[in-house]
PDB file of N, CA and C in Angstrom:
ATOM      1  N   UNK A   1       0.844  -1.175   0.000  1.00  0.00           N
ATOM      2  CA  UNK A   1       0.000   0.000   0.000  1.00  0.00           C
ATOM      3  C   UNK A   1       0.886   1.233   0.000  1.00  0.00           C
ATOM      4  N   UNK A   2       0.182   2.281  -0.594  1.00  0.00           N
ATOM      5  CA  UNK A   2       0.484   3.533  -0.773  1.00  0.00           C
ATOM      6  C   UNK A   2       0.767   4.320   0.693  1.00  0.00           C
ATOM      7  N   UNK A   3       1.508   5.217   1.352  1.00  0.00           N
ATOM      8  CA  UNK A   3       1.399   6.569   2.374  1.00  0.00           C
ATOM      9  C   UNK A   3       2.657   7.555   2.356  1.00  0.00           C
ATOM     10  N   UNK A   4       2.684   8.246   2.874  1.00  0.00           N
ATOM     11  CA  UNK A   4       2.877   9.288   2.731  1.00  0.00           C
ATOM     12  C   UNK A   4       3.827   9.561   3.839  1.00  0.00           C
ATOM     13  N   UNK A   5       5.038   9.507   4.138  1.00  0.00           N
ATOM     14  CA  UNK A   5       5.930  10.040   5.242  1.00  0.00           C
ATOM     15  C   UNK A   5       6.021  11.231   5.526  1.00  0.00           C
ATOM     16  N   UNK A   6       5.852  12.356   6.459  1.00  0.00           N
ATOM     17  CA  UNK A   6       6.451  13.099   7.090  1.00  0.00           C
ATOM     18  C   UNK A   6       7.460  13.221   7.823  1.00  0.00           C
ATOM     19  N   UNK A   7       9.021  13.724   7.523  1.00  0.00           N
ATOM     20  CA  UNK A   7       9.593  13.739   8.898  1.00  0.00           C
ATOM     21  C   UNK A   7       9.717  14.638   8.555  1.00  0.00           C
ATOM     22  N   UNK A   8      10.100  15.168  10.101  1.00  0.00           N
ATOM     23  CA  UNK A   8      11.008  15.966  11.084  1.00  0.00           C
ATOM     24  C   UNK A   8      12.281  15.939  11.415  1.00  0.00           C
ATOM     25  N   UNK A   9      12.761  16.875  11.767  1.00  0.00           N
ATOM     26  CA  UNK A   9      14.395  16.644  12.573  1.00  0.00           C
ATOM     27  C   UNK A   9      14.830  15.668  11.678  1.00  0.00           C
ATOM     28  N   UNK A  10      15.909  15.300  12.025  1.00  0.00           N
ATOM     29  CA  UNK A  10      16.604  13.971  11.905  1.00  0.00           C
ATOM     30  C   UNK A  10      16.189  13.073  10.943  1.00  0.00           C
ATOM     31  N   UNK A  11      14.543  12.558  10.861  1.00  0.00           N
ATOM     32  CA  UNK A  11      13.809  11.782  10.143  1.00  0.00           C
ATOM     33  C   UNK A  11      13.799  12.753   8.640  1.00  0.00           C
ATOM     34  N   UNK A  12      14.043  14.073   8.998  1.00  0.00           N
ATOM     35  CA  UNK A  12      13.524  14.452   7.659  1.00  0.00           C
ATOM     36  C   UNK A  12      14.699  14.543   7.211  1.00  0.00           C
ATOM     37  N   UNK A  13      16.231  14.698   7.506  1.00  0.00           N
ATOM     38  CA  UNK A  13      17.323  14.546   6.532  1.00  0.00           C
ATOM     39  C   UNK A  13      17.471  13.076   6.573  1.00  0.00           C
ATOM     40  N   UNK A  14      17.262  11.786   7.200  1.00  0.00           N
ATOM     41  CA  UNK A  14      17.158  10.527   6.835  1.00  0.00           C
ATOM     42  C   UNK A  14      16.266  10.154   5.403  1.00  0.00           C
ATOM     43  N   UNK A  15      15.717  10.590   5.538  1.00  0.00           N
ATOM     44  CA  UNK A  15      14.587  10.402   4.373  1.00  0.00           C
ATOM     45  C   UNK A  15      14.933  11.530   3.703  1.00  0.00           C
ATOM     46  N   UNK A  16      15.424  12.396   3.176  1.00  0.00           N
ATOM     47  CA  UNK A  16      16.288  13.109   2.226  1.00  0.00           C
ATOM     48  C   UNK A  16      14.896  14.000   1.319  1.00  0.00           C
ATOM     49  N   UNK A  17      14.331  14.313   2.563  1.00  0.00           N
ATOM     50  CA  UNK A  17      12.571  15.356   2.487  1.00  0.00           C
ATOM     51  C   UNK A  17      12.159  14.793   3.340  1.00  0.00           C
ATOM     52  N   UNK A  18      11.372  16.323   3.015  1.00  0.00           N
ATOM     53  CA  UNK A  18      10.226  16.442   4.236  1.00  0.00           C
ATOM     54  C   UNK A  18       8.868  15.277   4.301  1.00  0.00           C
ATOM     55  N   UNK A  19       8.338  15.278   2.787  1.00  0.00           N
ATOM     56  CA  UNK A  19       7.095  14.174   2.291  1.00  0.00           C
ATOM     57  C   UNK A  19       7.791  13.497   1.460  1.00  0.00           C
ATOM     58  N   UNK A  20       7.756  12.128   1.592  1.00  0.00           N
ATOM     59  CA  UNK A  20       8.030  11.104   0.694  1.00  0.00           C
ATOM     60  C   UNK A  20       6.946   9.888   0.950  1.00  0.00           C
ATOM     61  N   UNK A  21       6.245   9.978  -0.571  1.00  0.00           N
ATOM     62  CA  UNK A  21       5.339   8.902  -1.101  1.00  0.00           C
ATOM     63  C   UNK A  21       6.504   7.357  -0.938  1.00  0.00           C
ATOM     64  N   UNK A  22       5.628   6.540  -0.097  1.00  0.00           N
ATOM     65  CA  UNK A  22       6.369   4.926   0.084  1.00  0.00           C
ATOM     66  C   UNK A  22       5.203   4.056  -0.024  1.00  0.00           C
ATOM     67  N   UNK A  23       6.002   2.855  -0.678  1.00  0.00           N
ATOM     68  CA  UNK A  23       5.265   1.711  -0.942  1.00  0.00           C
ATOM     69  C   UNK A  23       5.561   0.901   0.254  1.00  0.00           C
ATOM     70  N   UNK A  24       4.292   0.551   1.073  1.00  0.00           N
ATOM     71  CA  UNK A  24       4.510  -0.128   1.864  1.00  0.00           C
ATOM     72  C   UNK A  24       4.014  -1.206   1.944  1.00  0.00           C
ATOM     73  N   UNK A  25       4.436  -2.496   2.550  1.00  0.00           N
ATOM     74  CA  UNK A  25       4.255  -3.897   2.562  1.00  0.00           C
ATOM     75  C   UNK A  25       3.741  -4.518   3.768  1.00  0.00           C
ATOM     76  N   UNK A  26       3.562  -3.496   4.498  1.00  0.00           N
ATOM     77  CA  UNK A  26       3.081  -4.407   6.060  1.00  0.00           C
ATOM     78  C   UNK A  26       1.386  -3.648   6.374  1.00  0.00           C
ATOM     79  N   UNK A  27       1.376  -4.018   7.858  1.00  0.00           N
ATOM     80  CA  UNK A  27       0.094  -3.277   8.135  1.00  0.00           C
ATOM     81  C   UNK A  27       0.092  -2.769   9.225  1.00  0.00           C
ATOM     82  N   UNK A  28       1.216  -2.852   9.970  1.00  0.00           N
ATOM     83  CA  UNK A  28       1.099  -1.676  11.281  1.00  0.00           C
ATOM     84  C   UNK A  28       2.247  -0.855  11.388  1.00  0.00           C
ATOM     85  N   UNK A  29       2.398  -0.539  13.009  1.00  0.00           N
ATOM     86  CA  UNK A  29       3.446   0.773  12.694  1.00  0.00           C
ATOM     87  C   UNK A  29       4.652  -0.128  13.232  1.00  0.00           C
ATOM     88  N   UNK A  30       4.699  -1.264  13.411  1.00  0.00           N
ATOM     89  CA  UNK A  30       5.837  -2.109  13.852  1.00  0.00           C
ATOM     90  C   UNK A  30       6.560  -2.652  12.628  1.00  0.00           C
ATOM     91  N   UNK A  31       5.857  -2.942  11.822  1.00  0.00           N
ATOM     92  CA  UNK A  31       5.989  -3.743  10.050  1.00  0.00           C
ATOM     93  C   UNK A  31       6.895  -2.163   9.872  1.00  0.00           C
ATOM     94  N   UNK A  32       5.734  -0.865   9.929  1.00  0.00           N
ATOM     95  CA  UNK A  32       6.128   0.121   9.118  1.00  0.00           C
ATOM     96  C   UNK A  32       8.291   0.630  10.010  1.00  0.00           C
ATOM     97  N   UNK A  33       8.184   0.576  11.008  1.00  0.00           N
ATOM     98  CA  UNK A  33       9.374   0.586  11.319  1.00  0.00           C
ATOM     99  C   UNK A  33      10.857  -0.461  10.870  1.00  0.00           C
ATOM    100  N   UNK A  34      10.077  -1.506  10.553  1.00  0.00           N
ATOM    101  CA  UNK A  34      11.046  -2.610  10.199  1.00  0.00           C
ATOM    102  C   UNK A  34      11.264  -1.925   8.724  1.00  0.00           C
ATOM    103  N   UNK A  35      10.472  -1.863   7.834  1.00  0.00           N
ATOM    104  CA  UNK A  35      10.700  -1.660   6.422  1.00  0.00           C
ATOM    105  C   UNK A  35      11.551  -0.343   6.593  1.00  0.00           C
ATOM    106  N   UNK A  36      11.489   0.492   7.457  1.00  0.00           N
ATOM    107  CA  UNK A  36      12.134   1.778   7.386  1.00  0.00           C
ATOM    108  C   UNK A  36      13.659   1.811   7.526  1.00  0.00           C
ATOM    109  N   UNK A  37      13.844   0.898   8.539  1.00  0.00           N
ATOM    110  CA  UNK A  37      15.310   0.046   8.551  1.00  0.00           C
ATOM    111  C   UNK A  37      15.515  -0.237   7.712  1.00  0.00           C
ATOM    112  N   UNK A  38      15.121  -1.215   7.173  1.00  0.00           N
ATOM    113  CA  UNK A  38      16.004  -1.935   5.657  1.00  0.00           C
ATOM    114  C   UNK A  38      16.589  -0.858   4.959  1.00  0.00           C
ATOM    115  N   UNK A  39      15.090  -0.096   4.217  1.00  0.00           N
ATOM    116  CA  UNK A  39      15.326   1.072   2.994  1.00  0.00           C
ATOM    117  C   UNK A  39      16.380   2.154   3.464  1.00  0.00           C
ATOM    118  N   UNK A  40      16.322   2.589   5.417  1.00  0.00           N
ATOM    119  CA  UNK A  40      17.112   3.683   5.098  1.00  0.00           C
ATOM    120  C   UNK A  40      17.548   3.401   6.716  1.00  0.00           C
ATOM    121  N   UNK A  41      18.899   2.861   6.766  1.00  0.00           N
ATOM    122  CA  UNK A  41      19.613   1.788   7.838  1.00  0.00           C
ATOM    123  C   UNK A  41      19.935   3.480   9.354  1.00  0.00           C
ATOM    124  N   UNK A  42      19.966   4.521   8.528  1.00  0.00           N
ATOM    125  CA  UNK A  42      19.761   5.720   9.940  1.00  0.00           C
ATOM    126  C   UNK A  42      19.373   5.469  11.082  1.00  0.00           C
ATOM    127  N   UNK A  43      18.189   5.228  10.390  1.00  0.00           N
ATOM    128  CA  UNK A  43      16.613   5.143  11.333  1.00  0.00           C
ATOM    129  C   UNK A  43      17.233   4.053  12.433  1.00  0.00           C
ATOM    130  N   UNK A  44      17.823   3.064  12.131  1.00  0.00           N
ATOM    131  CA  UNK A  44      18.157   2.292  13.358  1.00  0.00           C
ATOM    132  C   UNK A  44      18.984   3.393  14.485  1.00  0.00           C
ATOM    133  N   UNK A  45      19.873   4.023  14.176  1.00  0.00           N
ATOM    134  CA  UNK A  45      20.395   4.470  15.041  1.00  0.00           C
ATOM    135  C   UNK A  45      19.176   5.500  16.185  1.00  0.00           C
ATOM    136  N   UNK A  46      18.623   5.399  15.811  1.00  0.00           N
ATOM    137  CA  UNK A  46      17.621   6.441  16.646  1.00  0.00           C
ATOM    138  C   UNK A  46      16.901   5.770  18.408  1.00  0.00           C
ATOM    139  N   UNK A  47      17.511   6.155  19.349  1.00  0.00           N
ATOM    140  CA  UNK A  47      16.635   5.112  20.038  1.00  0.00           C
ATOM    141  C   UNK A  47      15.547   5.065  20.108  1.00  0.00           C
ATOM    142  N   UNK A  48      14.762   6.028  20.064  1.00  0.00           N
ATOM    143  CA  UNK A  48      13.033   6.492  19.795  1.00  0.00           C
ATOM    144  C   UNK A  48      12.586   7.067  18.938  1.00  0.00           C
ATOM    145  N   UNK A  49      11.307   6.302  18.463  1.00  0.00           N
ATOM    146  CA  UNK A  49      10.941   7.206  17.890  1.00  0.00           C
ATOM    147  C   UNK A  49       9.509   7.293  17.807  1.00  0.00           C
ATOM    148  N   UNK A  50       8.759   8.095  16.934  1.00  0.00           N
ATOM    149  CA  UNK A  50       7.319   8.060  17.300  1.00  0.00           C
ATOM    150  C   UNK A  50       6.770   8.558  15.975  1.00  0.00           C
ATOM    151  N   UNK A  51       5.418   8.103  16.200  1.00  0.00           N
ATOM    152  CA  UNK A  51       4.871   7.812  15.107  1.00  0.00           C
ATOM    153  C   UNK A  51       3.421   8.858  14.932  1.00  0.00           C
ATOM    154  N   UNK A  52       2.681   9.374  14.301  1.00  0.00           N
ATOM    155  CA  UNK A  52       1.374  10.136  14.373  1.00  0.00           C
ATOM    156  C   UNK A  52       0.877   9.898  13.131  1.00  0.00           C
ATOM    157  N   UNK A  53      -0.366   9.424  13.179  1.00  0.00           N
ATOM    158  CA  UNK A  53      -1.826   9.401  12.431  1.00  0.00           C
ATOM    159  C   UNK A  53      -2.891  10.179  12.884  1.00  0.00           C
ATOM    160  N   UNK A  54      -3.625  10.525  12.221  1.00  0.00           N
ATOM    161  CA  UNK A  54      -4.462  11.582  12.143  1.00  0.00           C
ATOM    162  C   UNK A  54      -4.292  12.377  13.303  1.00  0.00           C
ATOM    163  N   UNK A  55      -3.516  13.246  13.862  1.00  0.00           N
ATOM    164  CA  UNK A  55      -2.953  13.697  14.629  1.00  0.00           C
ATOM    165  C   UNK A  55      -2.689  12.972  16.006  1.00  0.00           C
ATOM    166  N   UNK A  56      -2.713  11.929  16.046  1.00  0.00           N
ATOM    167  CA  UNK A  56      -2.601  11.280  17.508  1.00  0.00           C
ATOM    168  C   UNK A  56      -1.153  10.494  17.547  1.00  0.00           C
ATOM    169  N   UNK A  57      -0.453  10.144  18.159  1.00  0.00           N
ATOM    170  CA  UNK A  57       0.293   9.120  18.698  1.00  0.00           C
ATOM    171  C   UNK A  57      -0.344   8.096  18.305  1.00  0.00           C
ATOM    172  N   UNK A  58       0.725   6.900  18.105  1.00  0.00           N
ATOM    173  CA  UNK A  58       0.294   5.520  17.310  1.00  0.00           C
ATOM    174  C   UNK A  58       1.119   4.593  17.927  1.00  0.00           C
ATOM    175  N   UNK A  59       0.888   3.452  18.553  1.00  0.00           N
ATOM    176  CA  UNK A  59       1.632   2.329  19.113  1.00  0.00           C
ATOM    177  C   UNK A  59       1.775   1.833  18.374  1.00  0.00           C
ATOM    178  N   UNK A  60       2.553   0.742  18.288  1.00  0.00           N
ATOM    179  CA  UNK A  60       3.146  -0.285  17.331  1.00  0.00           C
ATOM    180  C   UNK A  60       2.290  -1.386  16.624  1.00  0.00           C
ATOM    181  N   UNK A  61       1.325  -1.488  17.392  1.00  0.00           N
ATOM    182  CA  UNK A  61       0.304  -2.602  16.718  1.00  0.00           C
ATOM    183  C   UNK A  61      -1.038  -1.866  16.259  1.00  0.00           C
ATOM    184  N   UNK A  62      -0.826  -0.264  16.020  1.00  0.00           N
ATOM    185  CA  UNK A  62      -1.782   0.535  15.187  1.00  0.00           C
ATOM    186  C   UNK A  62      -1.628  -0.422  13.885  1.00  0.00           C
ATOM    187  N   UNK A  63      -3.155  -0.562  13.265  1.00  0.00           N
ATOM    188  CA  UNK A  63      -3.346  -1.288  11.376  1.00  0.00           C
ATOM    189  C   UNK A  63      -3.477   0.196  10.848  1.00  0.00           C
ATOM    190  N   UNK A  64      -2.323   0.349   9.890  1.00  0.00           N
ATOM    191  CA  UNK A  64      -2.312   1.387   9.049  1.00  0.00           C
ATOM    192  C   UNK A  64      -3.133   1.528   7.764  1.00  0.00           C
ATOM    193  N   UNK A  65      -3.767   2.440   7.400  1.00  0.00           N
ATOM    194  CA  UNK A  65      -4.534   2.281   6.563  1.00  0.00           C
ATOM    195  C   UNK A  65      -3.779   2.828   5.044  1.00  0.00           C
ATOM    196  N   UNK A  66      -3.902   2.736   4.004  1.00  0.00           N
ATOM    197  CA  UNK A  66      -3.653   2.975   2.274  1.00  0.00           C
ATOM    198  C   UNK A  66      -3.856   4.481   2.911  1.00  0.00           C
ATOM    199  N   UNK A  67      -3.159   5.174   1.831  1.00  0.00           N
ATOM    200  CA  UNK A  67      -2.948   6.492   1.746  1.00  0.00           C
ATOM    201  C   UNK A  67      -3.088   7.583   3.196  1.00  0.00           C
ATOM    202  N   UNK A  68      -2.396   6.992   4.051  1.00  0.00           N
ATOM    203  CA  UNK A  68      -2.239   7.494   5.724  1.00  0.00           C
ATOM    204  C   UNK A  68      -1.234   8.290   5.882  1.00  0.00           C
ATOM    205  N   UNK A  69      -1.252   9.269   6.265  1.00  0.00           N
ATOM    206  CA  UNK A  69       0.172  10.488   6.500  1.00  0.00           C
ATOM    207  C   UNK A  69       0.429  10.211   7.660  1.00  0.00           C
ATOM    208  N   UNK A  70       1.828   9.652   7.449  1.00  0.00           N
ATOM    209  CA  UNK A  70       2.428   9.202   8.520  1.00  0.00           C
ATOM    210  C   UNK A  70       3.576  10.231   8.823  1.00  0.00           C
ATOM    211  N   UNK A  71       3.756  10.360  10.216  1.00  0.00           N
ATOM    212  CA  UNK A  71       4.246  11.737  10.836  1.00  0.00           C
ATOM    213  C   UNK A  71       5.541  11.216  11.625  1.00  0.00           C
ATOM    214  N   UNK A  72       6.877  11.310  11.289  1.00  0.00           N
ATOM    215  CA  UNK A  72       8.082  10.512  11.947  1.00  0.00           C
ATOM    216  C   UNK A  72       8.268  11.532  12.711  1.00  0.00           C
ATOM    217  N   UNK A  73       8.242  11.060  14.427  1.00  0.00           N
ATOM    218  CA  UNK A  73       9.056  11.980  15.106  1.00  0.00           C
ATOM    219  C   UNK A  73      10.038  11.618  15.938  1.00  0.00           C
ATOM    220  N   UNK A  74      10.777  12.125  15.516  1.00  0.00           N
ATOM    221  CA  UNK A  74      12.231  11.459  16.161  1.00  0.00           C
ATOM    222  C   UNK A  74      12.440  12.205  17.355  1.00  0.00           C
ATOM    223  N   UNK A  75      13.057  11.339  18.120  1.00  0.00           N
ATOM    224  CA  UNK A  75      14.029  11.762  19.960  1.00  0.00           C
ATOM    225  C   UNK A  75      14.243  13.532  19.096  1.00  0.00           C
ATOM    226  N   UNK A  76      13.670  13.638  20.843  1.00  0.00           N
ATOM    227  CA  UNK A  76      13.974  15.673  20.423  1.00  0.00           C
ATOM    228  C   UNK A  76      15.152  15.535  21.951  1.00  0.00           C
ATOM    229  N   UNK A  77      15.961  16.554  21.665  1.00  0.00           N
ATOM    230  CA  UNK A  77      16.787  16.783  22.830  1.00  0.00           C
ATOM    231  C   UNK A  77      17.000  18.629  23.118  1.00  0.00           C
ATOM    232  N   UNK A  78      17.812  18.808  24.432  1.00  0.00           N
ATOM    233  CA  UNK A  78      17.531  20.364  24.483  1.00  0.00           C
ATOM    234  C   UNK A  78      17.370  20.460  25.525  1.00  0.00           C
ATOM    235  N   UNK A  79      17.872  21.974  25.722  1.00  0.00           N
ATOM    236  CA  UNK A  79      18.072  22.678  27.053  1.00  0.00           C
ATOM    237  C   UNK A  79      17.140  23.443  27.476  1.00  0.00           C
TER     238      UNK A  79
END
């Protein structure tokens, strides 16, 4: 299925933009983290990270739906 990445910070120079259209192969946000590894091996280094659908926070066993804007938010740090 078709969606739509957003990152931020970190996620958004990993993913090399801000929105990037991805073909995705799984159905939750645990699948969607594994595939994110493979394609773009960064993302592992991150110890957290977080995820948003329709503006909410998304656990790992959220079922993602076809054409879903998915919102990467990576570990924020700061004084």
């Amino acid at each position: 299925m078709k969606v739509r990445l957003v990152g931020y910070g970190i996620a958004k120079e990993i993913l090399n933009s801000r929105n990037l259209d991805f073909e995705f192969n799984g159905s939750t946000i645990k699948d969607l983290k594994s595939e994110l590894v493979q394609k773009f091996p960064d993302f592992e280094s991150l110890r957290s990270i977080s995820f948003a659908i329709q503006e909410e926070y998304r656990k790992d066993d959220y079922t993602i739906q076809s054409n879903d804007e998915i919102i990467i938010i990576p570990p924020v740090s700061g004084g």
